[in-house]
Protein backbone atom coordinates (compact mmCIF):
# COMPACT_ATOMS: atom_id res chain seq x y z
CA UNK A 1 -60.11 86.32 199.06
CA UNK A 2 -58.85 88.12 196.13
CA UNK A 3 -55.38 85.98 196.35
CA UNK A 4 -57.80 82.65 196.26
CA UNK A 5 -59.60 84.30 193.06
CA UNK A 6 -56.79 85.00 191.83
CA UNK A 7 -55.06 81.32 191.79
CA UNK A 8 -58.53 80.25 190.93
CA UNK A 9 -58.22 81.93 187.95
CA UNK A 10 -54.79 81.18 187.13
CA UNK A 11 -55.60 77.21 187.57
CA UNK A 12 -58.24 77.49 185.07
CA UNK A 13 -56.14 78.96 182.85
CA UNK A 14 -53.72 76.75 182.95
CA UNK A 15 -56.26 74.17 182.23
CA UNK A 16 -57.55 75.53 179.60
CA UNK A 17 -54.64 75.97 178.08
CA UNK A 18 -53.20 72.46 178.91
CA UNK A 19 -56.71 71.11 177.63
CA UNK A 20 -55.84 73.48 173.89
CA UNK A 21 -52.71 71.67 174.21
CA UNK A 22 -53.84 68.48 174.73
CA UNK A 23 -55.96 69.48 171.84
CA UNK A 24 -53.45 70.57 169.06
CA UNK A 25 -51.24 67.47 169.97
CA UNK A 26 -54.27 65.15 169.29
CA UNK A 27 -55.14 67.10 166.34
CA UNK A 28 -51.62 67.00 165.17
CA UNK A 29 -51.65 62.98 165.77
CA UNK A 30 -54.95 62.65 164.13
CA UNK A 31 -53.39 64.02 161.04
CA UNK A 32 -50.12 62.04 161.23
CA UNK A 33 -52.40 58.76 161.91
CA UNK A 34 -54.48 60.13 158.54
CA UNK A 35 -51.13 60.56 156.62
CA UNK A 36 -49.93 57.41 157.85
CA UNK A 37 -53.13 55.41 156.40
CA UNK A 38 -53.12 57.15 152.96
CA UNK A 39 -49.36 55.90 152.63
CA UNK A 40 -50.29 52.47 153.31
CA UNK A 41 -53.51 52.34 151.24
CA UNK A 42 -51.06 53.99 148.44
CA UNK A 43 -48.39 51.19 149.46
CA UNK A 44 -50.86 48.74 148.83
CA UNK A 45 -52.60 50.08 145.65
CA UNK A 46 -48.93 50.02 144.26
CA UNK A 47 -47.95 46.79 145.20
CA UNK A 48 -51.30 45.19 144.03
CA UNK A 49 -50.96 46.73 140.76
CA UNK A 50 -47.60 45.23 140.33
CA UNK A 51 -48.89 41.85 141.41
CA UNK A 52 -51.50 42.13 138.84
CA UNK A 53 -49.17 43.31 136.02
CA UNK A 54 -46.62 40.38 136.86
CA UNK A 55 -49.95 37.99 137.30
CA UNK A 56 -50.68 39.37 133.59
CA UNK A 57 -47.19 38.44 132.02
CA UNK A 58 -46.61 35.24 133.25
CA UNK A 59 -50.32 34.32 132.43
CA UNK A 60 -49.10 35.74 128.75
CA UNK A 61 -45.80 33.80 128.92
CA UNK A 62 -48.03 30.55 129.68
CA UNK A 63 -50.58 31.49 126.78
CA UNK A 64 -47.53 32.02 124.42
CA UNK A 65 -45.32 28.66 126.04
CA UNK A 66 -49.03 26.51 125.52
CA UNK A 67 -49.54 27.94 122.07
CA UNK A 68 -46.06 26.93 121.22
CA UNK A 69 -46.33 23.57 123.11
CA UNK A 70 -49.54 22.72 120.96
CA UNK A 71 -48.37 23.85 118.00
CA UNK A 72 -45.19 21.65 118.27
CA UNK A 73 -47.89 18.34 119.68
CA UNK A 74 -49.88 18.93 116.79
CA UNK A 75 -46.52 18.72 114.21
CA UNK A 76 -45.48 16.02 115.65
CA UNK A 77 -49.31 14.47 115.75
CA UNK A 78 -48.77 14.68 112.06
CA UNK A 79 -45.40 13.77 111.41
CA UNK A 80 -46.50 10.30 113.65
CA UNK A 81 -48.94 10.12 111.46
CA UNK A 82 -47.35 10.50 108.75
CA UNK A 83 -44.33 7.54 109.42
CA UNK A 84 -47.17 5.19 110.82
CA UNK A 85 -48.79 5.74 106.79
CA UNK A 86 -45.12 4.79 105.71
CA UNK A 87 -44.79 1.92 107.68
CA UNK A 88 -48.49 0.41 106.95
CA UNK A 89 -47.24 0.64 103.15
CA UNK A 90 -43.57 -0.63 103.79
CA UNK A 91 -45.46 -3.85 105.65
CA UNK A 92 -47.60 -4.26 102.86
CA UNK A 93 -45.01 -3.83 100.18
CA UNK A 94 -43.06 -6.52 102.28
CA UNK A 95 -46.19 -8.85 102.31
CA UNK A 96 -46.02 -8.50 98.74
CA UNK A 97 -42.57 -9.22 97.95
CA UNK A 98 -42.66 -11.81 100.56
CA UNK A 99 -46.26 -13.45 98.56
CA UNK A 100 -44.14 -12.59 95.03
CA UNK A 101 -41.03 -14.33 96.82
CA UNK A 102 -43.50 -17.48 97.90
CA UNK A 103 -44.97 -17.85 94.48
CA UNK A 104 -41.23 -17.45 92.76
CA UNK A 105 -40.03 -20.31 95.15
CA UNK A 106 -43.49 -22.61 94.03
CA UNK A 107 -42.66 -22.12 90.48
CA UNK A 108 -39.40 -22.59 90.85
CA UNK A 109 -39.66 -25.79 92.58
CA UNK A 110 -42.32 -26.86 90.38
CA UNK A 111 -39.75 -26.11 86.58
CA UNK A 112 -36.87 -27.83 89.13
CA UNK A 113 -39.03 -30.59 89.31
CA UNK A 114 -40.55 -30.87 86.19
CA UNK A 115 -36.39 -30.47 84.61
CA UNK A 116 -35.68 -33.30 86.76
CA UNK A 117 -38.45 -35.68 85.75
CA UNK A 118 -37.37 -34.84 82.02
């Protein structure tokens, strides 16, 4: 009877210590698992704050490239502007010269005509 106490006894402490085993190594994975997580929560604060920072420069580099591309529509706005004024005058300078012309030819043909009935 003592014997069978005995290995009673020893069983449940081996048990027990199997189950404080069992124990630690959970604990010990719990932690790992908890390490684990922070690193990827880390991984991911780091790689969203890069996204964001490259988000922020090319949304700069657009800001600067459409300030520069407006800048250079509205010069050349202006400059079209500018040659369409030119060319209004030029046609109406011609229209003049070509009325100035029109007269010159009238009066001319009128003194040829009048030499010639002389």
């Amino acid at each position: 009877m003592n014997t069978l106490l005995w290995l009673l006894e020893f069983f449940i402490l081996q048990a027990e210590l199997e189950v404080r085993r069992l124990k630690d190594e959970l604990d010990r994975l719990h932690e790992k698992v908890r390490e684990m997580l922070q690193e990827q929560g880390r991984k991911v604060q780091d790689e969203r704050m890069q996204l964001e920072r490259r988000y922020t420069q090319q949304m700069e580099q657009l800001s600067t490239d459409l300030t520069s591309q407006w800048d250079s529509t509205s010069k050349l706005q202006l400059e079209l502007e500018k040659q369409r004024r030119v060319e209004i005058d030029l046609r109406r300078d011609l229209q003049q010269k070509t009325v100035t012309i029109e007269e010159l030819k009238k009066e001319l043909q009128n003194k040829i005509g009048e030499l010639l009935h002389i």
